[in-house]
PDB file of N, CA and C in Angstrom:
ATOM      1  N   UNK A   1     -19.500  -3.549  -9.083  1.00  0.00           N
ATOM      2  CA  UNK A   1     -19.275  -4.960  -9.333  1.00  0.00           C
ATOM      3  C   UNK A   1     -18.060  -5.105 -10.255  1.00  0.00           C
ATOM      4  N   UNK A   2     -17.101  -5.778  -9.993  1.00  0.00           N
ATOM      5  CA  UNK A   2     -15.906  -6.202 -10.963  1.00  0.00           C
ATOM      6  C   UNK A   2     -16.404  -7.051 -12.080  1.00  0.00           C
ATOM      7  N   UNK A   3     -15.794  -6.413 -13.206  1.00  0.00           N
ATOM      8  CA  UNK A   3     -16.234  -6.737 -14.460  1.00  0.00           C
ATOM      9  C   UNK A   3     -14.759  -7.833 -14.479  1.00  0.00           C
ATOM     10  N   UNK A   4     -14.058  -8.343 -13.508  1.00  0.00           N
ATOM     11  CA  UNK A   4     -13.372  -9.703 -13.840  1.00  0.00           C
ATOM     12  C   UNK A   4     -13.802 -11.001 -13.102  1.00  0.00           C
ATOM     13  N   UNK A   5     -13.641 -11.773 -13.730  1.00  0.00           N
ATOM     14  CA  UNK A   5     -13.885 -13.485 -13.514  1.00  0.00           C
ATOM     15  C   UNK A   5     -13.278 -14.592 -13.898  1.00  0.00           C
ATOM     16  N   UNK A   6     -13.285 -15.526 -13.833  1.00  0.00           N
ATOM     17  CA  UNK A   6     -12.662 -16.658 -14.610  1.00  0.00           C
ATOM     18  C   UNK A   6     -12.833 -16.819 -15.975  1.00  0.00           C
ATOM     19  N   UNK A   7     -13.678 -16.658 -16.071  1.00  0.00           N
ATOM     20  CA  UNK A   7     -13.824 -16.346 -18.169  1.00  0.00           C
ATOM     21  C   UNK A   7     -13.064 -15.296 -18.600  1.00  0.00           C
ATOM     22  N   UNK A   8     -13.312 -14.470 -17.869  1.00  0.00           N
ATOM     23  CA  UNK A   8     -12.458 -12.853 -18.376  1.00  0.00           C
ATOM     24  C   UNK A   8     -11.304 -12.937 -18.437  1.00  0.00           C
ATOM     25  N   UNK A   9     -10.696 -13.827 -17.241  1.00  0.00           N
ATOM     26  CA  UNK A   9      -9.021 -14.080 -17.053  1.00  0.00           C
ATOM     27  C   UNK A   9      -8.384 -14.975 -18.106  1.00  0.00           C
ATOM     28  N   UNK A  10      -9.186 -15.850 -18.555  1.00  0.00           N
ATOM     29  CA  UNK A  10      -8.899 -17.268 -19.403  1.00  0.00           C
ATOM     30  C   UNK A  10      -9.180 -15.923 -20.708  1.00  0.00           C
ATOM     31  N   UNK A  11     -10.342 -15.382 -20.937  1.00  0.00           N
ATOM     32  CA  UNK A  11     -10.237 -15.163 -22.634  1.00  0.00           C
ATOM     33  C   UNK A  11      -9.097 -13.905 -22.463  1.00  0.00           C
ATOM     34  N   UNK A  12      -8.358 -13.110 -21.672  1.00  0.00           N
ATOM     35  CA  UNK A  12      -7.303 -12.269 -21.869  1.00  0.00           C
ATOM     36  C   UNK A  12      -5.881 -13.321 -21.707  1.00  0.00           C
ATOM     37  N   UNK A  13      -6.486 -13.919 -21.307  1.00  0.00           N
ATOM     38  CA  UNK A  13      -4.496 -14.869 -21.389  1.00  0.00           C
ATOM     39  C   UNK A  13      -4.529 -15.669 -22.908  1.00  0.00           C
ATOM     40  N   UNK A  14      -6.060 -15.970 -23.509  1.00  0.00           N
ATOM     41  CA  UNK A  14      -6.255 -16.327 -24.800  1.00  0.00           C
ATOM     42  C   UNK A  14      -5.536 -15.248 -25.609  1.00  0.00           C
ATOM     43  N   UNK A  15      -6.208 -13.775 -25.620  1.00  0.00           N
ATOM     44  CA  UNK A  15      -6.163 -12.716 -26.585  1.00  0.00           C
ATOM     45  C   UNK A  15      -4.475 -12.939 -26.340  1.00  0.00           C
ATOM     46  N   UNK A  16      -3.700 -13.133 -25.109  1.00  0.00           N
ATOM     47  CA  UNK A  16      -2.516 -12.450 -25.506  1.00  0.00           C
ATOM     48  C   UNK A  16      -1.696 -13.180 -26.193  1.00  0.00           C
ATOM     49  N   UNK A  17      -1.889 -14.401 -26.114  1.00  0.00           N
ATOM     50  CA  UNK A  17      -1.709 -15.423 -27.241  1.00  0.00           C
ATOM     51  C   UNK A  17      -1.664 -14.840 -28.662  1.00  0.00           C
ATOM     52  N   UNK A  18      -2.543 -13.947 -29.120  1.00  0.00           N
ATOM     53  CA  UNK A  18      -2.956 -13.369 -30.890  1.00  0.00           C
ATOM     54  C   UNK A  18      -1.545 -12.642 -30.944  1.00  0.00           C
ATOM     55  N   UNK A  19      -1.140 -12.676 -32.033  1.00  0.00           N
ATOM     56  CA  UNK A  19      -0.521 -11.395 -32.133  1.00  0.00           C
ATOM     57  C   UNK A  19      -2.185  -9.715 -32.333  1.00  0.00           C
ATOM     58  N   UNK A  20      -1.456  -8.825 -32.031  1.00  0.00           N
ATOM     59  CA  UNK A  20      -2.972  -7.582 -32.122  1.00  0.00           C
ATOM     60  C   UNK A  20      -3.033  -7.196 -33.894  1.00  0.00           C
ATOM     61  N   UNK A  21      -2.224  -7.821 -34.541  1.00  0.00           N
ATOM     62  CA  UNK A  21      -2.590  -7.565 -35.762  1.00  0.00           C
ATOM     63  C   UNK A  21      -3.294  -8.603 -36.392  1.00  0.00           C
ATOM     64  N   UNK A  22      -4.017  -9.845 -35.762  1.00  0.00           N
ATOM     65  CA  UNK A  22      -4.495 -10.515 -36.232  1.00  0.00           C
ATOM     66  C   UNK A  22      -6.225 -10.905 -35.578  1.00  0.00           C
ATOM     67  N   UNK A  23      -5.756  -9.623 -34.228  1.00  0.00           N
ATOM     68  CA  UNK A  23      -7.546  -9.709 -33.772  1.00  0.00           C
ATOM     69  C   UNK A  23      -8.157  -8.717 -34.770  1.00  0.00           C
ATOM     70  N   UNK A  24      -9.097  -9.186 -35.058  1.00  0.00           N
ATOM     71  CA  UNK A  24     -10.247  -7.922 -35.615  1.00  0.00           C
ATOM     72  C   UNK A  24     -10.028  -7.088 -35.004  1.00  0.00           C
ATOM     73  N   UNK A  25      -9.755  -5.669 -35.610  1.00  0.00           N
ATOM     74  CA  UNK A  25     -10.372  -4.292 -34.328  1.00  0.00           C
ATOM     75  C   UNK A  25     -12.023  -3.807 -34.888  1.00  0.00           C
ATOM     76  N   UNK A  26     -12.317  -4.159 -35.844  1.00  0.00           N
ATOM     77  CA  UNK A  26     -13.699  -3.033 -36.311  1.00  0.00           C
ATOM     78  C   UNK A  26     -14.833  -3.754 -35.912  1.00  0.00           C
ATOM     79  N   UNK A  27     -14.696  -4.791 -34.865  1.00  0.00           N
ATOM     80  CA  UNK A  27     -15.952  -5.745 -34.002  1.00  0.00           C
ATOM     81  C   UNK A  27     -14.937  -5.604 -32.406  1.00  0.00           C
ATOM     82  N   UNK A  28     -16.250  -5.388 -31.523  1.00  0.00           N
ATOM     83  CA  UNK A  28     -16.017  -5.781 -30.154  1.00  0.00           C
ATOM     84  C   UNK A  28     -15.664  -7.626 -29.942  1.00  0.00           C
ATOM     85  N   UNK A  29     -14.441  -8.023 -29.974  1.00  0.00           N
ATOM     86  CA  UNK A  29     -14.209  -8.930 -29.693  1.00  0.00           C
ATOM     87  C   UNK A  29     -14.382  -9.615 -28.343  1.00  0.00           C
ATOM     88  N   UNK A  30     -14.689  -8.927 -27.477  1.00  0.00           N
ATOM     89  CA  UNK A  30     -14.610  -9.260 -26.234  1.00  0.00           C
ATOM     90  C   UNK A  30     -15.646 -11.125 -25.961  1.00  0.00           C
ATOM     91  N   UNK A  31     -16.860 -10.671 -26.426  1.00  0.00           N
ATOM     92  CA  UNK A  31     -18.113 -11.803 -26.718  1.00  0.00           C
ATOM     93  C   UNK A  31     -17.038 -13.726 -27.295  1.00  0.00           C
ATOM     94  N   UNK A  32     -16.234 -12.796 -28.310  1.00  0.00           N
ATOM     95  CA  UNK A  32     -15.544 -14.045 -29.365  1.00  0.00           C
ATOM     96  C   UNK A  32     -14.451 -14.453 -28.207  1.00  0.00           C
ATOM     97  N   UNK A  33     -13.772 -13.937 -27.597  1.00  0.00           N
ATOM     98  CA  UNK A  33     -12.622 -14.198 -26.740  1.00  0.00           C
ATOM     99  C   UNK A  33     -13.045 -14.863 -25.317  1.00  0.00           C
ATOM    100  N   UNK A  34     -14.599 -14.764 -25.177  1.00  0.00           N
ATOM    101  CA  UNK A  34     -14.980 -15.304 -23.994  1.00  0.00           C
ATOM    102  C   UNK A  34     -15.571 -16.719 -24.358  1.00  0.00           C
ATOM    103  N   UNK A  35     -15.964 -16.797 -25.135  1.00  0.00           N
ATOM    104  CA  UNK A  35     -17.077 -18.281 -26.198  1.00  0.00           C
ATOM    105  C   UNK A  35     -15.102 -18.754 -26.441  1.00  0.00           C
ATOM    106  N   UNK A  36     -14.139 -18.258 -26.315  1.00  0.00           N
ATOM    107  CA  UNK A  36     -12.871 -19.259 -26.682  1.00  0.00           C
ATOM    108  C   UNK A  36     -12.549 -19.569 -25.283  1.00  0.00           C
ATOM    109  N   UNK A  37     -12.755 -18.727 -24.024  1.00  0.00           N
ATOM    110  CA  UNK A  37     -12.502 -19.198 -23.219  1.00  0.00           C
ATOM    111  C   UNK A  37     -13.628 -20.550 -22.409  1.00  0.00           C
ATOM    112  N   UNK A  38     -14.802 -20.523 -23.025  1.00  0.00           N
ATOM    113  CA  UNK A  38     -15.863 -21.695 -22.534  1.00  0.00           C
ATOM    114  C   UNK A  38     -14.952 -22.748 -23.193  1.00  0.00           C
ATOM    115  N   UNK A  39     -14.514 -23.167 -24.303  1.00  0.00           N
ATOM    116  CA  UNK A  39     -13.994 -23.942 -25.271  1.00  0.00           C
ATOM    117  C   UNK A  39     -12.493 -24.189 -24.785  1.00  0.00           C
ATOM    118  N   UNK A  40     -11.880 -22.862 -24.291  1.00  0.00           N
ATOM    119  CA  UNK A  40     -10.771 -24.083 -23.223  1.00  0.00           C
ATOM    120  C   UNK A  40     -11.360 -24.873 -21.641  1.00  0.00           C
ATOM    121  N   UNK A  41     -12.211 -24.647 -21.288  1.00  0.00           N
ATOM    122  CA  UNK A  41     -12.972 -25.001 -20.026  1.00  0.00           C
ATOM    123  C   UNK A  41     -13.315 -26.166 -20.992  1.00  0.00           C
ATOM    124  N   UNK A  42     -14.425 -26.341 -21.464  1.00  0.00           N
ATOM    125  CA  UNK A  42     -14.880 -27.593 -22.339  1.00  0.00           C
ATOM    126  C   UNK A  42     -13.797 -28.685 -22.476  1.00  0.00           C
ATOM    127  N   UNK A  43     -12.920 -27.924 -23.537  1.00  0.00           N
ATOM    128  CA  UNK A  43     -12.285 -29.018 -24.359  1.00  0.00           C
ATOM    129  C   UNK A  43     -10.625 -28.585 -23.786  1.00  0.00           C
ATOM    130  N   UNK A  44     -10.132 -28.060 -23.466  1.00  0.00           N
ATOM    131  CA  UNK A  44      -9.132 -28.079 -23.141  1.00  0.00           C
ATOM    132  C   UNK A  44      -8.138 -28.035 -24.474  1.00  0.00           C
ATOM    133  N   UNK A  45      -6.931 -29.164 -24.437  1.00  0.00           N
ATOM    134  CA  UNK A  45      -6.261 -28.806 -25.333  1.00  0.00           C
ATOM    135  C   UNK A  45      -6.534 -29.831 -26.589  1.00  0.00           C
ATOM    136  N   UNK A  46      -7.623 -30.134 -26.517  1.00  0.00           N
ATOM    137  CA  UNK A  46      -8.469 -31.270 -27.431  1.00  0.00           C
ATOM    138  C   UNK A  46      -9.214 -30.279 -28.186  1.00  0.00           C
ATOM    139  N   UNK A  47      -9.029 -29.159 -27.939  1.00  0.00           N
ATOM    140  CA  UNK A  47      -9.902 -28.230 -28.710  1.00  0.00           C
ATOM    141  C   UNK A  47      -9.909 -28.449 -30.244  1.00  0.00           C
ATOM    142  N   UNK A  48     -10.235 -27.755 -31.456  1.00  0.00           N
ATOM    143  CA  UNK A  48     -10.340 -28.238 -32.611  1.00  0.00           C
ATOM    144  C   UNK A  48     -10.687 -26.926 -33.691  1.00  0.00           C
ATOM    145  N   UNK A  49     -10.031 -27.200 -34.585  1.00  0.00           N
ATOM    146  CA  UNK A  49     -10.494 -25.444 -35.669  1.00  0.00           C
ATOM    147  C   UNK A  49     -11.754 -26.059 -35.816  1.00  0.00           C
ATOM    148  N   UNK A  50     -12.164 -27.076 -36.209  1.00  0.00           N
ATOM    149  CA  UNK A  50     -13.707 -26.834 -36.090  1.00  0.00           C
ATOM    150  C   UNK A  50     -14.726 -26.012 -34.811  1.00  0.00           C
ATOM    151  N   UNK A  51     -14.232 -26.553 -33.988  1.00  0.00           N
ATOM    152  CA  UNK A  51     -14.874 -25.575 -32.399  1.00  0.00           C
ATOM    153  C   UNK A  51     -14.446 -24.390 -32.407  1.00  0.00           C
ATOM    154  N   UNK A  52     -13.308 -23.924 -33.112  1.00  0.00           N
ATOM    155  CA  UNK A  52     -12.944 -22.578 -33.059  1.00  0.00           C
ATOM    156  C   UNK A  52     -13.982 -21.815 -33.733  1.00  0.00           C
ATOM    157  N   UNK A  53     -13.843 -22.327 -35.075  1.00  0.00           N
ATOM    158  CA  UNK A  53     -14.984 -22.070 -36.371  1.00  0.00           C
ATOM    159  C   UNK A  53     -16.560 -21.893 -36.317  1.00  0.00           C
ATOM    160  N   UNK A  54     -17.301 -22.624 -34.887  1.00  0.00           N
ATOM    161  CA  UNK A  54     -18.099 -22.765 -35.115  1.00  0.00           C
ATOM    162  C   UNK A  54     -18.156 -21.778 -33.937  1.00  0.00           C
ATOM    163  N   UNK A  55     -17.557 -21.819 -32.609  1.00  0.00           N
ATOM    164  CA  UNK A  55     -17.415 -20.022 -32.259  1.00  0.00           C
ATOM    165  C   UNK A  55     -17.360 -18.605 -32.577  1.00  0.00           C
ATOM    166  N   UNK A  56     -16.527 -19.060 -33.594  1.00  0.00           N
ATOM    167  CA  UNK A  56     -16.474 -17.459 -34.366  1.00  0.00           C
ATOM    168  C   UNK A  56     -17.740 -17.085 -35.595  1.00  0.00           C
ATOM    169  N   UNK A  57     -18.131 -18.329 -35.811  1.00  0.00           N
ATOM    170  CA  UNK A  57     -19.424 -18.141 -36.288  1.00  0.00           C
ATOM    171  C   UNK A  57     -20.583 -17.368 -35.927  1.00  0.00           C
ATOM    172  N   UNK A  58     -20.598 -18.110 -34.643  1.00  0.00           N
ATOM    173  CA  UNK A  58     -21.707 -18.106 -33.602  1.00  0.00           C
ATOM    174  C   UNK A  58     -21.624 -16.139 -33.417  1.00  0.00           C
ATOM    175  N   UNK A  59     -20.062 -15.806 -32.637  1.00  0.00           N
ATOM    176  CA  UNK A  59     -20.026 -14.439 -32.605  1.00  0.00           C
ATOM    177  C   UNK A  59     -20.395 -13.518 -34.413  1.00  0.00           C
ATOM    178  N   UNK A  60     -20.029 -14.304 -35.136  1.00  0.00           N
ATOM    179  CA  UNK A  60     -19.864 -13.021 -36.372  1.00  0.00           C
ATOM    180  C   UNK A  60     -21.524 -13.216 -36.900  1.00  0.00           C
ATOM    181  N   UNK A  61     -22.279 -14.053 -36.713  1.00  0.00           N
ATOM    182  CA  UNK A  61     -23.594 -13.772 -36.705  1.00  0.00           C
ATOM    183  C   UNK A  61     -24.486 -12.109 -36.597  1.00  0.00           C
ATOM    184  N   UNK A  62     -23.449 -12.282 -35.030  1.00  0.00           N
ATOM    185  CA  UNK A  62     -24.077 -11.000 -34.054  1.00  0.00           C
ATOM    186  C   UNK A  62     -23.256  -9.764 -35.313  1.00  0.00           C
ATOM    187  N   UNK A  63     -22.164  -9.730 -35.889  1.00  0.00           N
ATOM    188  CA  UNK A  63     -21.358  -8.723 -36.046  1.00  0.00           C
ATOM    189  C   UNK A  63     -21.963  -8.544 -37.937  1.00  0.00           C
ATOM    190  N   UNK A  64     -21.698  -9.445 -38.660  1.00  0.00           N
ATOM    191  CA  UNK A  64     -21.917  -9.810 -39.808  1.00  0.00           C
ATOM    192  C   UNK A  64     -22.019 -10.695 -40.548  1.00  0.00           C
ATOM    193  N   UNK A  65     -23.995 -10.825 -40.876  1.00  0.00           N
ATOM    194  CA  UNK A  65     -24.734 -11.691 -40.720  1.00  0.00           C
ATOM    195  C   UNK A  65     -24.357 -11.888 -42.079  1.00  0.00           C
ATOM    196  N   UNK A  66     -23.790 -11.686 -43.125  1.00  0.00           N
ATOM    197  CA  UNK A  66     -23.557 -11.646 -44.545  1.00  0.00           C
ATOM    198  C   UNK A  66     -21.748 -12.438 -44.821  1.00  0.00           C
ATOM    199  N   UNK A  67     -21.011 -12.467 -43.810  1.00  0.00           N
ATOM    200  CA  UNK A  67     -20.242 -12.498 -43.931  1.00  0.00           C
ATOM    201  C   UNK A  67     -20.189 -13.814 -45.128  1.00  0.00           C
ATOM    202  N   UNK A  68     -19.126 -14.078 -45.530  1.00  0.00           N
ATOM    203  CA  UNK A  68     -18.873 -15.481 -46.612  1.00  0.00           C
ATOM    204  C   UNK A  68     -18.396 -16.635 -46.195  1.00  0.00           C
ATOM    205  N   UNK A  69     -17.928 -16.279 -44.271  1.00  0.00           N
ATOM    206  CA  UNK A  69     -17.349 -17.283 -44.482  1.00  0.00           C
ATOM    207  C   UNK A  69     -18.293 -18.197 -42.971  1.00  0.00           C
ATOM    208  N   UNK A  70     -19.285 -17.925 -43.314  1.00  0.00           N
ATOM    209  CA  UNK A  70     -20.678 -17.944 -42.358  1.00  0.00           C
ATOM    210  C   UNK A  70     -21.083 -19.641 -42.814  1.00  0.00           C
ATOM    211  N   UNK A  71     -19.946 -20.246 -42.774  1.00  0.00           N
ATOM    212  CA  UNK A  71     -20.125 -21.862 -43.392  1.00  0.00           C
ATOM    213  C   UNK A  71     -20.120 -22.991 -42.441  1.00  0.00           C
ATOM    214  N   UNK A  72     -20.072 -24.107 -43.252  1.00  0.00           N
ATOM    215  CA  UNK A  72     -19.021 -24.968 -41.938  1.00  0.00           C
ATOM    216  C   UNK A  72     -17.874 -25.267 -42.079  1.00  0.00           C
ATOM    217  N   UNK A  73     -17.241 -25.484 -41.246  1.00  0.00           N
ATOM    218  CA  UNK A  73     -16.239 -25.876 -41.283  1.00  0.00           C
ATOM    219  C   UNK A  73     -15.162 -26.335 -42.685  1.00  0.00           C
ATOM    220  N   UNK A  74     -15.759 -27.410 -42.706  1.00  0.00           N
ATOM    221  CA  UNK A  74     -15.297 -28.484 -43.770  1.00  0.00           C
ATOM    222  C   UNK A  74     -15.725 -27.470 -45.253  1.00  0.00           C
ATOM    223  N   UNK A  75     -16.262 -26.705 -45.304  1.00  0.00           N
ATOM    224  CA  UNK A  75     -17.048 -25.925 -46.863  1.00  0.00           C
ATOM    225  C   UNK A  75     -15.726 -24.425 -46.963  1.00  0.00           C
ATOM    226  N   UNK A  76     -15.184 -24.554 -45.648  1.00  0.00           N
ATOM    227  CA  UNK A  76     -13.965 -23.503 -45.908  1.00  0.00           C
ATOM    228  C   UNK A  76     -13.098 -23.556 -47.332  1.00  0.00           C
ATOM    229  N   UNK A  77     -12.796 -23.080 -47.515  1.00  0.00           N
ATOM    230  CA  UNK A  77     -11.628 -22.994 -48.385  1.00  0.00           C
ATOM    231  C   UNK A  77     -10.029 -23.350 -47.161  1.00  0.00           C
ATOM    232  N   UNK A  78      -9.264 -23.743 -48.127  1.00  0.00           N
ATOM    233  CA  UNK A  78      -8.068 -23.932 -47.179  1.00  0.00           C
ATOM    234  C   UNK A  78      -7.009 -23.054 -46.419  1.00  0.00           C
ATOM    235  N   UNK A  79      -7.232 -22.175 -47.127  1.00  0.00           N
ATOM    236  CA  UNK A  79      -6.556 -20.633 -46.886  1.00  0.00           C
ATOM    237  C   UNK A  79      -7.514 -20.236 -45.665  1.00  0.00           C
ATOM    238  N   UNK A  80      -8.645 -20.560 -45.582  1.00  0.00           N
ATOM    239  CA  UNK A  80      -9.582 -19.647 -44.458  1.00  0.00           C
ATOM    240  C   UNK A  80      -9.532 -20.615 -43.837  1.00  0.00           C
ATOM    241  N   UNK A  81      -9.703 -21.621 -44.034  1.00  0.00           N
ATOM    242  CA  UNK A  81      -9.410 -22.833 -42.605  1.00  0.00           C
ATOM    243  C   UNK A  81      -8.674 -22.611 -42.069  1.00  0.00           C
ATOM    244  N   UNK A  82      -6.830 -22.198 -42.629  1.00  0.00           N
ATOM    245  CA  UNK A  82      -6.009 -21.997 -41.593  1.00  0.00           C
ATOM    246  C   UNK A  82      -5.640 -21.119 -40.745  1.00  0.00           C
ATOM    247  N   UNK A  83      -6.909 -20.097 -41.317  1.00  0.00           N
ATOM    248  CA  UNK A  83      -7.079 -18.794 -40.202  1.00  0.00           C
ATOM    249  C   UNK A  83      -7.313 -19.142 -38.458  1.00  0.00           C
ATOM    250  N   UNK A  84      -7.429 -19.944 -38.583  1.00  0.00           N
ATOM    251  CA  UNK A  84      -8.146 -20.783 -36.953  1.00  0.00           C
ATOM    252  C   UNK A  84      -7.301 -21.644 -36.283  1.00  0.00           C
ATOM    253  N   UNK A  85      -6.321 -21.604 -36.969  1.00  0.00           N
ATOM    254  CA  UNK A  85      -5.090 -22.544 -36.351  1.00  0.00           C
ATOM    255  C   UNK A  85      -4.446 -21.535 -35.197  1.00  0.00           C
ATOM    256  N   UNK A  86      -4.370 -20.208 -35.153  1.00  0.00           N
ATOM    257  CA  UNK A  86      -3.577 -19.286 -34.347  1.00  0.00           C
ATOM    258  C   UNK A  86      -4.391 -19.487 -33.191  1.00  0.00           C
ATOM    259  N   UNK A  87      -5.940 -19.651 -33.204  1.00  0.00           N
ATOM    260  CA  UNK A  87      -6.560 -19.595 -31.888  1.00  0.00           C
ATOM    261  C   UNK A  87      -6.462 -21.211 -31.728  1.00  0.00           C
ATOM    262  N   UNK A  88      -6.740 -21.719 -32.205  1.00  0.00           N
ATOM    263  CA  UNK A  88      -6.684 -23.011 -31.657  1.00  0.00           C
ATOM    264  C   UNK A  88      -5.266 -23.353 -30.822  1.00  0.00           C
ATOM    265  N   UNK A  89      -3.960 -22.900 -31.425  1.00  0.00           N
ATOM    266  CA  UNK A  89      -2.710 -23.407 -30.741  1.00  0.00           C
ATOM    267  C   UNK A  89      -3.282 -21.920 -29.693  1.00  0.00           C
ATOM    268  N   UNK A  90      -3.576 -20.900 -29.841  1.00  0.00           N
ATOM    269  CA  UNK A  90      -3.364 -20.209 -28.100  1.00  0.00           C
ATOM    270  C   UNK A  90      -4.300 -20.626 -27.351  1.00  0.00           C
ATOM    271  N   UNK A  91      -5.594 -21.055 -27.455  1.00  0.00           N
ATOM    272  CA  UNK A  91      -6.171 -21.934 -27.275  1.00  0.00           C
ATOM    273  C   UNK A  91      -5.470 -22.911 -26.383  1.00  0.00           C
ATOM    274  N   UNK A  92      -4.969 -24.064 -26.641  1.00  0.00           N
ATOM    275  CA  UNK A  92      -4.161 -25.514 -26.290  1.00  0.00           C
ATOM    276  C   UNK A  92      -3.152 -24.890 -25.401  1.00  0.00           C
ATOM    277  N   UNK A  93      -2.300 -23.687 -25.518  1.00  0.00           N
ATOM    278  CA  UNK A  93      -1.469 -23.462 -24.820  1.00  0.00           C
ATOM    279  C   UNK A  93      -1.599 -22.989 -23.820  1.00  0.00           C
ATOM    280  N   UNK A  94      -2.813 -22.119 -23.603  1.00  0.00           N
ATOM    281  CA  UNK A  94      -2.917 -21.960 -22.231  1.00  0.00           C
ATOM    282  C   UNK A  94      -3.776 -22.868 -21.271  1.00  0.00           C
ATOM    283  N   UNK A  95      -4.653 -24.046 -22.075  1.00  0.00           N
ATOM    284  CA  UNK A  95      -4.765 -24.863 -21.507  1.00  0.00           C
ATOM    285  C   UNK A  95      -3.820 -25.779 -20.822  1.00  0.00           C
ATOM    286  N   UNK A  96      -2.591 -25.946 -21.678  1.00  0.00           N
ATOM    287  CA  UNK A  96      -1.651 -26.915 -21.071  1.00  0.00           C
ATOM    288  C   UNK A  96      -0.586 -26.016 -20.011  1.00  0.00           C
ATOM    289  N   UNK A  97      -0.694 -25.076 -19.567  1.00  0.00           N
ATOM    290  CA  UNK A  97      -0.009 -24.123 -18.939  1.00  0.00           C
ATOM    291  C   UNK A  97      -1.289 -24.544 -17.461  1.00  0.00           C
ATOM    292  N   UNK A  98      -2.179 -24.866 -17.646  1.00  0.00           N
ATOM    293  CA  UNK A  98      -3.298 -24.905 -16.325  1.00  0.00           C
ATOM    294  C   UNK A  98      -4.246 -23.628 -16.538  1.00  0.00           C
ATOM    295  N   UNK A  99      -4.413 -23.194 -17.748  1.00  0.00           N
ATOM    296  CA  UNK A  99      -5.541 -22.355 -17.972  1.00  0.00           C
ATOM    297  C   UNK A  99      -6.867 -23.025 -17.351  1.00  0.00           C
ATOM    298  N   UNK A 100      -7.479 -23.819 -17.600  1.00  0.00           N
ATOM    299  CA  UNK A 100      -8.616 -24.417 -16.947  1.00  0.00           C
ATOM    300  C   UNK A 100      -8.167 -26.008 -17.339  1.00  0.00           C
ATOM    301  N   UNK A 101      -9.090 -26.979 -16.279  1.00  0.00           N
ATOM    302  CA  UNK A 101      -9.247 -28.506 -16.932  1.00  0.00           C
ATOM    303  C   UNK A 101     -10.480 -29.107 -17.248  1.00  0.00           C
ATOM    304  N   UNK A 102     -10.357 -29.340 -18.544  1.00  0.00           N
ATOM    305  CA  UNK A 102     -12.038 -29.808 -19.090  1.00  0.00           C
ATOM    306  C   UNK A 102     -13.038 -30.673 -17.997  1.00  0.00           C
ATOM    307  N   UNK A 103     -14.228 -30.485 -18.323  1.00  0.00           N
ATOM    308  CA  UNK A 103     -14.534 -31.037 -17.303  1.00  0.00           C
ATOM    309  C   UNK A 103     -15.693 -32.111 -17.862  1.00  0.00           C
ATOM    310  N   UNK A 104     -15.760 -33.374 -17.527  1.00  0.00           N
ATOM    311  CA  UNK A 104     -16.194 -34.494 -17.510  1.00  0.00           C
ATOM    312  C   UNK A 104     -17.498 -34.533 -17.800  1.00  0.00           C
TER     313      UNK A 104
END
């Protein structure tokens, strides 16, 4: 069975968006890069660091349940808020390229 699909294709045209020094390597990202690709399907380029935030949450649960920054959104500090701006614009960009169109 091919381990590719439409999620798989959308969260690798996401990842290539990152620069690789800014993905985690010491967690399987694969889980976080696919929950970004539901979120360009969803929201398209309306996406939001909050939806980013509350994705990467959702994944770092699974990874590290201690982490600090296991908050919401808005309780970030500003420096860690703007950690989420890189996925959010690769995010938007491959939506507006025809990555997927939100759907209704």
């Amino acid at each position: 069975m091919s381990r590719e699909n439409y999620l798989r294709r959308l969260a690798q045209l996401i990842r290539d968006e990152i620069p690789t020094r800014s993905v985690p390597s010491n967690f399987d990202t694969e889980p976080l890069f696919l929950t970004y690709a539901v979120l360009l399907r969803a929201r398209g380029t309306a996406v939001t660091a909050q939806d980013v935030h509350n994705a990467w949450v959702a994944w770092m649960l699974t990874c590290d349940p201690n982490h600090e920054a296991l908050v919401p959104y808005e309780d970030l500090p500003p420096d860690v808020a703007r950690q989420d701006d890189k996925y959010v614009e690769a995010i938007r960009r491959v939506a507006a390229r025809g990555g997927a169109t939100p759907r209704q």
